[in-house]
PDB file of N, CA and C in Angstrom:
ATOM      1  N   UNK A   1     -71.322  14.138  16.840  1.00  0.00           N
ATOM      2  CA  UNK A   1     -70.539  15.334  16.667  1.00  0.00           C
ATOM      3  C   UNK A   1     -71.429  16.401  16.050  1.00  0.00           C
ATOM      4  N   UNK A   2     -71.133  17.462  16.719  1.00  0.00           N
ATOM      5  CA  UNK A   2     -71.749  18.994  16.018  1.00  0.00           C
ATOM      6  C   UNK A   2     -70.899  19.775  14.846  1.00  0.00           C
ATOM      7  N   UNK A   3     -71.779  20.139  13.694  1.00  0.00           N
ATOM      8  CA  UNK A   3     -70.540  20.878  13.436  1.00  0.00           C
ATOM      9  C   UNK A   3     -71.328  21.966  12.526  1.00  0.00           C
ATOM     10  N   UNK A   4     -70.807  23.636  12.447  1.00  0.00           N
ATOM     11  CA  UNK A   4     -71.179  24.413  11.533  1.00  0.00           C
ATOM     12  C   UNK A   4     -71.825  24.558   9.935  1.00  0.00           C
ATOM     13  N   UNK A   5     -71.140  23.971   9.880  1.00  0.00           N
ATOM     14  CA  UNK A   5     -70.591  23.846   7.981  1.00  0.00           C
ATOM     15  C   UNK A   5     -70.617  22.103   7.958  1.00  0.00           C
ATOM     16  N   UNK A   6     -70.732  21.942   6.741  1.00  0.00           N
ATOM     17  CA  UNK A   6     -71.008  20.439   5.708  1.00  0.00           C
ATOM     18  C   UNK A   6     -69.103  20.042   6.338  1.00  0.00           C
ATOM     19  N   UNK A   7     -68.959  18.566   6.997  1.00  0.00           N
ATOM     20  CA  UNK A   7     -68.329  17.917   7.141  1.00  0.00           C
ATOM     21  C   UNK A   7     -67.571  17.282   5.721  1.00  0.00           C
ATOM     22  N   UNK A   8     -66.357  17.540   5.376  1.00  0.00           N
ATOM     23  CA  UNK A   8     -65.841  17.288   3.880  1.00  0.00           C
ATOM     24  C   UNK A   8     -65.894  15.443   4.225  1.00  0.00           C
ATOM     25  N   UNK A   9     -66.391  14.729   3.471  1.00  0.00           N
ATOM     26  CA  UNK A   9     -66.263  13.636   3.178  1.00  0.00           C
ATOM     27  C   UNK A   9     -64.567  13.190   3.526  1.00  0.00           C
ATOM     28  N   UNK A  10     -64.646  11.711   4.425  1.00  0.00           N
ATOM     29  CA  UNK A  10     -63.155  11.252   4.387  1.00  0.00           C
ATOM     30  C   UNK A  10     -62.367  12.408   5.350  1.00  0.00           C
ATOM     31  N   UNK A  11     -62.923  13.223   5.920  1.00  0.00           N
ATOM     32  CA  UNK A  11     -62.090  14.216   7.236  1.00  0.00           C
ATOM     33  C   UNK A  11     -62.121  13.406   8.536  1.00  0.00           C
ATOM     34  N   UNK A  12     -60.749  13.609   8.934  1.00  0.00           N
ATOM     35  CA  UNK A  12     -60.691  12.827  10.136  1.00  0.00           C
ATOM     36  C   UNK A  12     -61.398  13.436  10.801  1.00  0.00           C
ATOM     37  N   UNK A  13     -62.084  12.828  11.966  1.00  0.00           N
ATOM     38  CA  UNK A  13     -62.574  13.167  13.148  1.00  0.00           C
ATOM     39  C   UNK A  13     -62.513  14.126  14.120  1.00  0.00           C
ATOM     40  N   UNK A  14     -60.591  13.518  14.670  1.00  0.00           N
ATOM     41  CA  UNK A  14     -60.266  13.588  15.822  1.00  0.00           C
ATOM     42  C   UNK A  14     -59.613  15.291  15.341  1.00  0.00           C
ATOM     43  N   UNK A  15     -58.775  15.301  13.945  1.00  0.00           N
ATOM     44  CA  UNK A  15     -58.611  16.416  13.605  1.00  0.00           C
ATOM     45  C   UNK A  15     -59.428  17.389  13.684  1.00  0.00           C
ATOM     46  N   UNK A  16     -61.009  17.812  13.234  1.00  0.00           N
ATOM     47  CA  UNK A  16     -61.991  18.197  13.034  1.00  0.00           C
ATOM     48  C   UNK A  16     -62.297  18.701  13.935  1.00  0.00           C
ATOM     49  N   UNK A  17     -61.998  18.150  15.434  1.00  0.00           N
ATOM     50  CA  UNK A  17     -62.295  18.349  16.920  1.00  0.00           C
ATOM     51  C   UNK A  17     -61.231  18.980  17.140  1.00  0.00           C
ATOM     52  N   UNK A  18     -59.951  18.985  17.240  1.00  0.00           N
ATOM     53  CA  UNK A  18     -59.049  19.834  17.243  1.00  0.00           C
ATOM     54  C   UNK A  18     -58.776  21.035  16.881  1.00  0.00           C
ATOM     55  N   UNK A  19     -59.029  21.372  15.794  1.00  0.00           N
ATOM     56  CA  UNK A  19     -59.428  22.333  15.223  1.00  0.00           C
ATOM     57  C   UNK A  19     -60.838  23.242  15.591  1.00  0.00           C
ATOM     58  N   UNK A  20     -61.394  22.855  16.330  1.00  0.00           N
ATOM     59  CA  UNK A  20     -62.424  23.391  16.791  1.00  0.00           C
ATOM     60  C   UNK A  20     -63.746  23.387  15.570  1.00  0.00           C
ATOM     61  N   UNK A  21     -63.297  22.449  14.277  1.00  0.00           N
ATOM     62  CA  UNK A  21     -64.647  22.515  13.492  1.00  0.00           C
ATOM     63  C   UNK A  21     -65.990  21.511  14.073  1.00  0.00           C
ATOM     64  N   UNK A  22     -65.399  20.684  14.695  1.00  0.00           N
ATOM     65  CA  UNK A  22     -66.639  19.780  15.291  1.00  0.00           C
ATOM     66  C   UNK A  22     -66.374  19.652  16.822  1.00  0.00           C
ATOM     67  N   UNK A  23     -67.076  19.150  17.557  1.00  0.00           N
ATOM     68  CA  UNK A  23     -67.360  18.831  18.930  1.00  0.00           C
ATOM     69  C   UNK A  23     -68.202  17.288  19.052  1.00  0.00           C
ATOM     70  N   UNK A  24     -67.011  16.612  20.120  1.00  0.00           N
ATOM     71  CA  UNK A  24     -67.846  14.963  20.209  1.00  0.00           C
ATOM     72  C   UNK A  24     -68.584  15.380  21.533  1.00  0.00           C
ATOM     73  N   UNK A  25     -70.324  14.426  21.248  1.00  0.00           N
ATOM     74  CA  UNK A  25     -70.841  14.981  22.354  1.00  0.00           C
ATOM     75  C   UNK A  25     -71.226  13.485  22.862  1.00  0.00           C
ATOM     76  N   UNK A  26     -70.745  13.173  22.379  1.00  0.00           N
ATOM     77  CA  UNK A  26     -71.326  11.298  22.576  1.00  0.00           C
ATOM     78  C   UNK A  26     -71.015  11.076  23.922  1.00  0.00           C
ATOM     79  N   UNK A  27     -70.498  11.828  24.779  1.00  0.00           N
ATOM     80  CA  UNK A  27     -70.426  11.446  26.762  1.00  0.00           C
ATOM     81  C   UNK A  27     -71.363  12.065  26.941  1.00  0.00           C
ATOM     82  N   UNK A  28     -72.255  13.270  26.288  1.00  0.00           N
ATOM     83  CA  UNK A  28     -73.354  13.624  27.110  1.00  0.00           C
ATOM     84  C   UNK A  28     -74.689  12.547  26.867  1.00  0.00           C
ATOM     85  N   UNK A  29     -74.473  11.821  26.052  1.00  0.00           N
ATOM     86  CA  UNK A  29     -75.257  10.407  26.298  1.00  0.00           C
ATOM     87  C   UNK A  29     -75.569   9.119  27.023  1.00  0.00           C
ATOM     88  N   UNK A  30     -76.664   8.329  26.753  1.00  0.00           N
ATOM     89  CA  UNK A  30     -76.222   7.160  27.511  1.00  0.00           C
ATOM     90  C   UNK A  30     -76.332   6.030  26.447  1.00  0.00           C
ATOM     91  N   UNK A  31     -75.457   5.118  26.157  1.00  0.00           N
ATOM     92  CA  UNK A  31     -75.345   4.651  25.369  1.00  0.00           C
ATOM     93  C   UNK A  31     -75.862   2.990  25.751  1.00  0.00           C
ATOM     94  N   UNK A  32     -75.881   1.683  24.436  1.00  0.00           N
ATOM     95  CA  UNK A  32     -76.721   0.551  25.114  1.00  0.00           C
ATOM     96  C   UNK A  32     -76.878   0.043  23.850  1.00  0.00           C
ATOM     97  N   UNK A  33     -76.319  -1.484  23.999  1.00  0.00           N
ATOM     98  CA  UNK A  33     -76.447  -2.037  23.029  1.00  0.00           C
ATOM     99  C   UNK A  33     -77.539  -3.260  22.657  1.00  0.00           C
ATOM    100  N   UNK A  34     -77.925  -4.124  21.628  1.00  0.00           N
ATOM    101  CA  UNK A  34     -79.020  -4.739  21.725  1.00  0.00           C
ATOM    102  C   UNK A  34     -78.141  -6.031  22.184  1.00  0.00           C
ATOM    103  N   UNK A  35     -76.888  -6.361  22.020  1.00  0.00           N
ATOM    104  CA  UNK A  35     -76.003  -7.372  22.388  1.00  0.00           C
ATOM    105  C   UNK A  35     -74.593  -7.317  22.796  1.00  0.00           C
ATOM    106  N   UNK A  36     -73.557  -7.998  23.063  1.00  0.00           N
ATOM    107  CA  UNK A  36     -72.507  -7.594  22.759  1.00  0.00           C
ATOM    108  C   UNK A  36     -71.666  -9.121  23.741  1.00  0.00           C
ATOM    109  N   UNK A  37     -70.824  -9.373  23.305  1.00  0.00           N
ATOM    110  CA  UNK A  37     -69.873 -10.461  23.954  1.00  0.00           C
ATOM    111  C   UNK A  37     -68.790  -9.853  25.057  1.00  0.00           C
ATOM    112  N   UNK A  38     -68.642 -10.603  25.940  1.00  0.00           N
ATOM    113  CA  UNK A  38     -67.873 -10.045  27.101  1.00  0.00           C
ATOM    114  C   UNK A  38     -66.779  -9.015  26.648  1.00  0.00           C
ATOM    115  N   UNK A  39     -65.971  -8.285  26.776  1.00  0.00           N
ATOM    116  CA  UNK A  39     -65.192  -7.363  26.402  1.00  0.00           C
ATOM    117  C   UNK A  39     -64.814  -6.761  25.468  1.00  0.00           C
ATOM    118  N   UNK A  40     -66.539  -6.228  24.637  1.00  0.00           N
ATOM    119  CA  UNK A  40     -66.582  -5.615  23.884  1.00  0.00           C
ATOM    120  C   UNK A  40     -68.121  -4.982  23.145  1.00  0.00           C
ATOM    121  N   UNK A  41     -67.758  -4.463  24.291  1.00  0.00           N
ATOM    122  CA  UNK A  41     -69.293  -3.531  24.565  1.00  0.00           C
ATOM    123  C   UNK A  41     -69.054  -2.227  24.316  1.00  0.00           C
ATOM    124  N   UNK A  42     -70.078  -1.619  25.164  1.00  0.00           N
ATOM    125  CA  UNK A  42     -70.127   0.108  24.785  1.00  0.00           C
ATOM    126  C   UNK A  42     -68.292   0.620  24.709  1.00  0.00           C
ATOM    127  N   UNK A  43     -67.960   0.520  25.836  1.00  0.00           N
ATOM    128  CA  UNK A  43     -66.080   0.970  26.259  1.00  0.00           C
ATOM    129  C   UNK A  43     -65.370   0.716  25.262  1.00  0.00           C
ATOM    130  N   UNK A  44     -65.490  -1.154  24.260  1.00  0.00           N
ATOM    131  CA  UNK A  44     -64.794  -0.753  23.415  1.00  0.00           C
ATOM    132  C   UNK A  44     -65.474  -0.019  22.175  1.00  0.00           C
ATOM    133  N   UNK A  45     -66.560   0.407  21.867  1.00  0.00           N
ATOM    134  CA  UNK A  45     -66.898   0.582  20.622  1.00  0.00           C
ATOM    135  C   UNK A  45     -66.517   2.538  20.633  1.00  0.00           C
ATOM    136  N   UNK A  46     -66.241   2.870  21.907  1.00  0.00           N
ATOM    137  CA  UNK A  46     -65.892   4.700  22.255  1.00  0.00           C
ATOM    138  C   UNK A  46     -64.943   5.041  23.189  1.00  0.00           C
ATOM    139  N   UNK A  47     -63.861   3.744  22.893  1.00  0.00           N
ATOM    140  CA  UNK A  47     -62.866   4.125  23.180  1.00  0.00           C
ATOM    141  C   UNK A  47     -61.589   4.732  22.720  1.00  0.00           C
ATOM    142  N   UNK A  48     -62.418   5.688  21.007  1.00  0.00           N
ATOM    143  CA  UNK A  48     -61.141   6.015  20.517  1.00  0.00           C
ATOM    144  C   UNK A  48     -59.988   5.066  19.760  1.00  0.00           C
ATOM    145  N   UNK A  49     -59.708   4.312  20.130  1.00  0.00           N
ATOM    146  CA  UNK A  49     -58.594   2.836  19.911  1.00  0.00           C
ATOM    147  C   UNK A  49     -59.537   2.124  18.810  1.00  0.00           C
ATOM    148  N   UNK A  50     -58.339   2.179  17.589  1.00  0.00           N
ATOM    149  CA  UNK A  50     -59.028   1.198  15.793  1.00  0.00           C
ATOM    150  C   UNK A  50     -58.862  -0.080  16.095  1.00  0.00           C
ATOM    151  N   UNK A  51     -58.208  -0.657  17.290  1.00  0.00           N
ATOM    152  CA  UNK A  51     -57.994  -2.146  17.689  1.00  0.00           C
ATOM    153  C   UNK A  51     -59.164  -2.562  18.388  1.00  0.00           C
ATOM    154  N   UNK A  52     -60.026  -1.714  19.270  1.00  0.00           N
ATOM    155  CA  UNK A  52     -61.020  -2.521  19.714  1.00  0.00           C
ATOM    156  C   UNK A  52     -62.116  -2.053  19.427  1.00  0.00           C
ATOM    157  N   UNK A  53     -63.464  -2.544  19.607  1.00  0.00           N
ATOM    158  CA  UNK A  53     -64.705  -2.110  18.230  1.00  0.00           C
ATOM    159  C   UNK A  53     -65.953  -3.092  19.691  1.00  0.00           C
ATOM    160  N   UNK A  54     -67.058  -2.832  19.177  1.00  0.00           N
ATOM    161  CA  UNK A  54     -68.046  -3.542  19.503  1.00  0.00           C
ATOM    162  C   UNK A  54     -68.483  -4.761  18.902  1.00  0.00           C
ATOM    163  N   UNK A  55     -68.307  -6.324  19.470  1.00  0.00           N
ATOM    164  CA  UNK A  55     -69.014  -6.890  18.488  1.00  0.00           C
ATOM    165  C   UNK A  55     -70.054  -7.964  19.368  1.00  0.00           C
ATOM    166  N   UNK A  56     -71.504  -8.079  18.977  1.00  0.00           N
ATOM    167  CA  UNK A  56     -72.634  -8.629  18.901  1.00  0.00           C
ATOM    168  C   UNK A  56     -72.148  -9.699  19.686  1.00  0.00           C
ATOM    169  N   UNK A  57     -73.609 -10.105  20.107  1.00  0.00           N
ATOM    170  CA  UNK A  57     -73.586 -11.688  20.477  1.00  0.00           C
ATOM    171  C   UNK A  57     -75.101 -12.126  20.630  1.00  0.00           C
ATOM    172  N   UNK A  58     -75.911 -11.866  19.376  1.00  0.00           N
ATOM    173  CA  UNK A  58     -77.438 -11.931  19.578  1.00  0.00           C
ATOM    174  C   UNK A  58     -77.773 -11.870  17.888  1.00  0.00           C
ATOM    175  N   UNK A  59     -78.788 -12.013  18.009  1.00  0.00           N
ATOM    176  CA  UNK A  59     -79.988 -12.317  16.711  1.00  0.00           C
ATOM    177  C   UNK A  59     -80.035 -10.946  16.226  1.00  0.00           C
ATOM    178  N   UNK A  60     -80.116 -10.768  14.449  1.00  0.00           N
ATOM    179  CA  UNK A  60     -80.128  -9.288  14.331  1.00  0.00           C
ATOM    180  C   UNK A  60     -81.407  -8.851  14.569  1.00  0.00           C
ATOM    181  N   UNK A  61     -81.993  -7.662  14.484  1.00  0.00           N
ATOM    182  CA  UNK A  61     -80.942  -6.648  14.222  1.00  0.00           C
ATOM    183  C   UNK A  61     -79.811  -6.458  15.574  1.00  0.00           C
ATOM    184  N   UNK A  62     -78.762  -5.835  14.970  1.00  0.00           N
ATOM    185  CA  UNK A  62     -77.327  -5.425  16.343  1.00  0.00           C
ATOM    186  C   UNK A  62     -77.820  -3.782  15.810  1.00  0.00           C
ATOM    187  N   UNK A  63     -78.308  -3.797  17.355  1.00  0.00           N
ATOM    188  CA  UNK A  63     -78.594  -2.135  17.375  1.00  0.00           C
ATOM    189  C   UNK A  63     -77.593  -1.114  18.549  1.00  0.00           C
ATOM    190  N   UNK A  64     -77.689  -0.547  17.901  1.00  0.00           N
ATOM    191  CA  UNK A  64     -76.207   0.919  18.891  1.00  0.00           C
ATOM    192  C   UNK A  64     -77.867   1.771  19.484  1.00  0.00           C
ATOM    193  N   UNK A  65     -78.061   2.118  20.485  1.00  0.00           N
ATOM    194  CA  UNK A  65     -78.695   3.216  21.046  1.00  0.00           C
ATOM    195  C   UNK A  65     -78.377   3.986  22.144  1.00  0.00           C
ATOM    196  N   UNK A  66     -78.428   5.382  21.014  1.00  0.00           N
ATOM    197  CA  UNK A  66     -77.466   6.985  21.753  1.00  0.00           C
ATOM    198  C   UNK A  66     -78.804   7.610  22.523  1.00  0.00           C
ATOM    199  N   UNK A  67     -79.108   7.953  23.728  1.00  0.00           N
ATOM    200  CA  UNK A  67     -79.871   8.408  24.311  1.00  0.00           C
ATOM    201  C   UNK A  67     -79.325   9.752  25.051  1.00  0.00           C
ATOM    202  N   UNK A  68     -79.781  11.117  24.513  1.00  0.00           N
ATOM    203  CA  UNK A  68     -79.255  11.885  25.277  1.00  0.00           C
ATOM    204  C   UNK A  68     -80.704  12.541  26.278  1.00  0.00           C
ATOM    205  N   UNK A  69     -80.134  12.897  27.511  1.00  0.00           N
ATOM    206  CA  UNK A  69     -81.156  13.444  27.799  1.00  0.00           C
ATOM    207  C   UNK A  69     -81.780  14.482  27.836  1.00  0.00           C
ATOM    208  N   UNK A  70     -81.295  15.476  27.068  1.00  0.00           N
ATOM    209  CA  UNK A  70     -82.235  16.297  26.778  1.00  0.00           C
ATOM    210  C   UNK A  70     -81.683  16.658  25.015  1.00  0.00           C
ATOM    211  N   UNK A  71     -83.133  17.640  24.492  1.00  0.00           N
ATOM    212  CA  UNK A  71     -83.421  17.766  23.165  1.00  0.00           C
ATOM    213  C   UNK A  71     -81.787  17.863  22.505  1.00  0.00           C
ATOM    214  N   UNK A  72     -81.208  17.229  21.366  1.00  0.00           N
ATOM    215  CA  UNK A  72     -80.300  17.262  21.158  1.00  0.00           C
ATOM    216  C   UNK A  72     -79.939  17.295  19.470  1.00  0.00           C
ATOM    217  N   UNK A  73     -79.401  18.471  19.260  1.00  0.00           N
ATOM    218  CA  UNK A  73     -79.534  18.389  17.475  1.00  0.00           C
ATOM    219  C   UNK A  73     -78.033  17.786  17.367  1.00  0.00           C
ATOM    220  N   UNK A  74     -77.785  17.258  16.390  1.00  0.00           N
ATOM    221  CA  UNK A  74     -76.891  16.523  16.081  1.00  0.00           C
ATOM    222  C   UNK A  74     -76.630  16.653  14.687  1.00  0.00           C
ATOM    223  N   UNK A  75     -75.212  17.044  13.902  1.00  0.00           N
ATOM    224  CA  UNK A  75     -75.444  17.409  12.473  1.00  0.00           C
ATOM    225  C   UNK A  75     -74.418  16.346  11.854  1.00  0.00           C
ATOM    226  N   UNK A  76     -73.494  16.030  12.634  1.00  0.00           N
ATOM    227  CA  UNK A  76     -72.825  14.919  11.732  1.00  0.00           C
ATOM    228  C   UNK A  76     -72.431  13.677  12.618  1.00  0.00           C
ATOM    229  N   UNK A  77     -72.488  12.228  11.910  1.00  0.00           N
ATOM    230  CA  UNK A  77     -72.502  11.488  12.601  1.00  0.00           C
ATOM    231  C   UNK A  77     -71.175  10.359  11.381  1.00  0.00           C
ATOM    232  N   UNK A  78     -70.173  10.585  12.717  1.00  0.00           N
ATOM    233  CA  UNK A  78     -69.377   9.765  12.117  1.00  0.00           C
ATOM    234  C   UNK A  78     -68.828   8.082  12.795  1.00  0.00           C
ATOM    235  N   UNK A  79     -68.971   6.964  11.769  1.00  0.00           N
ATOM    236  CA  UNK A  79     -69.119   5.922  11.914  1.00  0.00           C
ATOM    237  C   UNK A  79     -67.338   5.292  11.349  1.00  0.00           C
ATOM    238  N   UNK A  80     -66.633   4.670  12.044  1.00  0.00           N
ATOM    239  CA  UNK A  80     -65.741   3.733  11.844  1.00  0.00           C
ATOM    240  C   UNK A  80     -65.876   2.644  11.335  1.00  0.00           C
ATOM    241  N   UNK A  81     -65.833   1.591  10.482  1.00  0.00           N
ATOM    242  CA  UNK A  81     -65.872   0.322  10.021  1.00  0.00           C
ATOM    243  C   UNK A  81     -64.253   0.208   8.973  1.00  0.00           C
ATOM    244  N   UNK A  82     -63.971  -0.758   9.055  1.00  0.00           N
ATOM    245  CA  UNK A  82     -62.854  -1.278   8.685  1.00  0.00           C
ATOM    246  C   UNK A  82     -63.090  -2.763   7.638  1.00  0.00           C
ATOM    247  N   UNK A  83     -63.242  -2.728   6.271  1.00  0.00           N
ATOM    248  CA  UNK A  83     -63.697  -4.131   5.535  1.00  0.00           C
ATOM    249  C   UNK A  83     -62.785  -4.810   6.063  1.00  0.00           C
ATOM    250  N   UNK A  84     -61.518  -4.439   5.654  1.00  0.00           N
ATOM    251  CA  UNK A  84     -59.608  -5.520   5.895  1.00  0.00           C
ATOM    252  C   UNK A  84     -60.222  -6.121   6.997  1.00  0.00           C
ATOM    253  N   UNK A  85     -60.192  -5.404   8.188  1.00  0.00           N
ATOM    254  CA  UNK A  85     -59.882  -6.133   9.259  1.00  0.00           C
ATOM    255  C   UNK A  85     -60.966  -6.987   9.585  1.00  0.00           C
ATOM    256  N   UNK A  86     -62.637  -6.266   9.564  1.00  0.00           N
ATOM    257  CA  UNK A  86     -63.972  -6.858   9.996  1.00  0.00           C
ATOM    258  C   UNK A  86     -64.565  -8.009   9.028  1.00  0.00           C
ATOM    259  N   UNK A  87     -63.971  -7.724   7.640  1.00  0.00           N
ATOM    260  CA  UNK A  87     -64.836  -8.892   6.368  1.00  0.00           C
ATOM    261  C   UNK A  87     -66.156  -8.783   6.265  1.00  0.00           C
ATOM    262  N   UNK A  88     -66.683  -9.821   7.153  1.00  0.00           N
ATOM    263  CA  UNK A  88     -67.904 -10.146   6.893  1.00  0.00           C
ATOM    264  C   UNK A  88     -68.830 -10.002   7.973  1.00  0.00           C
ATOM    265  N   UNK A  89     -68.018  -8.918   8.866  1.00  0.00           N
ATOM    266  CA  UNK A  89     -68.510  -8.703  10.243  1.00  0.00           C
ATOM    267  C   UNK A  89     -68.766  -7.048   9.573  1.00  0.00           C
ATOM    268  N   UNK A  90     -68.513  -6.568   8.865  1.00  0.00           N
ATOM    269  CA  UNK A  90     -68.357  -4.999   8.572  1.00  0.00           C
ATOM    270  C   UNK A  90     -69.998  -4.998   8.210  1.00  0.00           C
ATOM    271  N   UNK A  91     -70.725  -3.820   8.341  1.00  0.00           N
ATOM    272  CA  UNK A  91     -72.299  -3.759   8.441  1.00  0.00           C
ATOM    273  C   UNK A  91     -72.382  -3.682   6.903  1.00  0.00           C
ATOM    274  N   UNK A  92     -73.450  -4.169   6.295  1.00  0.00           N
ATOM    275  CA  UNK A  92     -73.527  -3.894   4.833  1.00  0.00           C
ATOM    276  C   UNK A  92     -75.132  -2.887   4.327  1.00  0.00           C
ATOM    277  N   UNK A  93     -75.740  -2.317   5.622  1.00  0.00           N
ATOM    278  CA  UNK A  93     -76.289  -1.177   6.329  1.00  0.00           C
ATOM    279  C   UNK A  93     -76.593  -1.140   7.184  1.00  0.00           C
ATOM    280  N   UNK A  94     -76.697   0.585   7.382  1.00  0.00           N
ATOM    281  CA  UNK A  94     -76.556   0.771   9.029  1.00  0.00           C
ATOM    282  C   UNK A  94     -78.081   2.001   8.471  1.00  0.00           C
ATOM    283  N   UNK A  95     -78.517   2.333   9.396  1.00  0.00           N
ATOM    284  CA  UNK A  95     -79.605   2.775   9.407  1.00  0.00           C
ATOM    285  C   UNK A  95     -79.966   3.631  10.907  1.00  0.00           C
ATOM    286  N   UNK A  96     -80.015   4.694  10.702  1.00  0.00           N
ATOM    287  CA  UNK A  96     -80.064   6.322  11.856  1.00  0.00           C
ATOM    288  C   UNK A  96     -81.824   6.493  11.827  1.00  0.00           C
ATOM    289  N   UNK A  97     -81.878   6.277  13.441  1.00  0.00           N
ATOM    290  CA  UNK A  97     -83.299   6.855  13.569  1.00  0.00           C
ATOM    291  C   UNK A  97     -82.952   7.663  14.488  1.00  0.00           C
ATOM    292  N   UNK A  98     -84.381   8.539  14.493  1.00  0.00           N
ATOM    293  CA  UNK A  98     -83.976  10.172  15.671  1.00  0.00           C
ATOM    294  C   UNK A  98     -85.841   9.808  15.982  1.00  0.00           C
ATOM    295  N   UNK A  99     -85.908  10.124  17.380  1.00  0.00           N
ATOM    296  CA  UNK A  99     -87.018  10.587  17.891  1.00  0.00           C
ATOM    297  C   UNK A  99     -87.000  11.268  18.882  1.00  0.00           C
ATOM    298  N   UNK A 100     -88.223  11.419  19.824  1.00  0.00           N
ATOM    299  CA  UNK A 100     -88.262  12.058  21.405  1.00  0.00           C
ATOM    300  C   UNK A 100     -88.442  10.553  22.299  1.00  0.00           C
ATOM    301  N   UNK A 101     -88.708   9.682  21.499  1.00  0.00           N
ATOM    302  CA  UNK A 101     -88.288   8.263  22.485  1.00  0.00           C
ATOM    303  C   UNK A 101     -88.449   6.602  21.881  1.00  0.00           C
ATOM    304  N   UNK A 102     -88.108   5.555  21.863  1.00  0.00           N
ATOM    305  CA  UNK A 102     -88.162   4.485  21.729  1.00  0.00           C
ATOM    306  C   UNK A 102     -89.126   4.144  20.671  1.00  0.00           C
ATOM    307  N   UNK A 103     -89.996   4.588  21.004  1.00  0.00           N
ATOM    308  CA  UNK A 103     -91.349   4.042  20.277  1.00  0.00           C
ATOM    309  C   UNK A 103     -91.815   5.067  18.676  1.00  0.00           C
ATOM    310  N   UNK A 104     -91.172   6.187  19.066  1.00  0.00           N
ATOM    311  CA  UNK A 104     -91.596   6.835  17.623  1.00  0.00           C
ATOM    312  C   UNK A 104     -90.180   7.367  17.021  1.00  0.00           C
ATOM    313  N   UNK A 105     -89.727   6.664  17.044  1.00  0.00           N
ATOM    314  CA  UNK A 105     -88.025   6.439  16.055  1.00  0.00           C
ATOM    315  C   UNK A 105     -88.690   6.699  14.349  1.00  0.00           C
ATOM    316  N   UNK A 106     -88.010   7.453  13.595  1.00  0.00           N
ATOM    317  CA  UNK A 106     -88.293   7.337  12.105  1.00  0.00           C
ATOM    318  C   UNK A 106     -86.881   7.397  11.826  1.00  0.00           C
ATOM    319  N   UNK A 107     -86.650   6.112  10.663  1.00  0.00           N
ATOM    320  CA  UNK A 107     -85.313   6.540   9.606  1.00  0.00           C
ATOM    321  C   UNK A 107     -85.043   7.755   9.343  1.00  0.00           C
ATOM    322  N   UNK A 108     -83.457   8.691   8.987  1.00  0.00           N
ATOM    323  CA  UNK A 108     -83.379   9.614   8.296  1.00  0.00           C
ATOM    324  C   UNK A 108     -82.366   9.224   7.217  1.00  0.00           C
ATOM    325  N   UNK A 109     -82.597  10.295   5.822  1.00  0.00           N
ATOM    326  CA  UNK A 109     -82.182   9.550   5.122  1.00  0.00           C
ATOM    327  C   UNK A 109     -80.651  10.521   4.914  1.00  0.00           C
ATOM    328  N   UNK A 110     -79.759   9.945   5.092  1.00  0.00           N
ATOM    329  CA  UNK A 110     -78.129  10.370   4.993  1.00  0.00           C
ATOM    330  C   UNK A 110     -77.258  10.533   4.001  1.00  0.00           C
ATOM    331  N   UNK A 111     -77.363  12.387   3.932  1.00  0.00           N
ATOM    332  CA  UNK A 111     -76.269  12.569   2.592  1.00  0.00           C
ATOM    333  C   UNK A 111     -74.720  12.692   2.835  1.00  0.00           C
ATOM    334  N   UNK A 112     -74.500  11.990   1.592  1.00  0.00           N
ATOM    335  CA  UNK A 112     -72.693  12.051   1.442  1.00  0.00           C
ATOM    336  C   UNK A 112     -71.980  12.745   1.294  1.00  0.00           C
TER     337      UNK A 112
END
C-alpha cells in the first residue's frame, strides 16, 4: 500500500483505502512463495478473508516474495497475523527486504 502521510498505527486497512488515504497495489505484482500446502497459497494469503491465510509446507526460512515489475516505491506495508487463532504458527519475525532483484535484497529497518 501507498500512502501520503505516516499510517496511524492499528488503522484498518481496508478503511484507509476507502477513504482514499492509501491504495493496495499488491495486483500490480507477482507474488511466490518459498512453500505452501495445497489450498493455501498465494489466493489464500490476498484474499482479503481473516479465515484463510497462507501456511508453509517446507524448511525455514517461509519466505513471501512481492515482485513488481517495474521501479516501485512502496511506503506502508501492512501485515495480518492473528496470535488466538495462529499460536505458534504466528511469525515471531518477519523481516522486509527491497532491491532491483533477488540477489541484492538488503533488510530495511521498520518504524512503528
Amino acid at each position: 500500500m501507498t500512502t501520503p502521510n505516516k499510517t496511524p498505527p492499528g488503522a484498518d486497512p481496508k478503511q484507509l483505502e476507502r477513504t482514499g488515504t492509501v491504495r493496495e497495489i499488491g495486483s500490480q505484482a507477482v507474488w511466490s512463495l518459498s512453500s505452501c500446502k495445497p489450498g493455501f497459497g498465494v489466493d489464500q494469503l490476498r484474499d482479503d478473508n481473516l479465515e484463510t491465510y497462507w501456511q508453509s509446507d517446507g524448511s525455514q526460512p517461509h519466505l513471501v516474495n512481492i515482485q513488481f515489475r517495474r521501479k516501485t516505491t512502496v511506503k506502508t506495508l501492512c501485515i495480518y497475523a492473528d496470535y488466538k487463532s495462529d499460536e505458534s504458527y504466528t511469525p515471531s519475525k518477519i523481516s522486509v527486504r527491497v532491491g532491483n532483484n533477488f540477489h541484492n535484497l538488503q533488510e530495511i529497518r521498520l518504524c512503528s
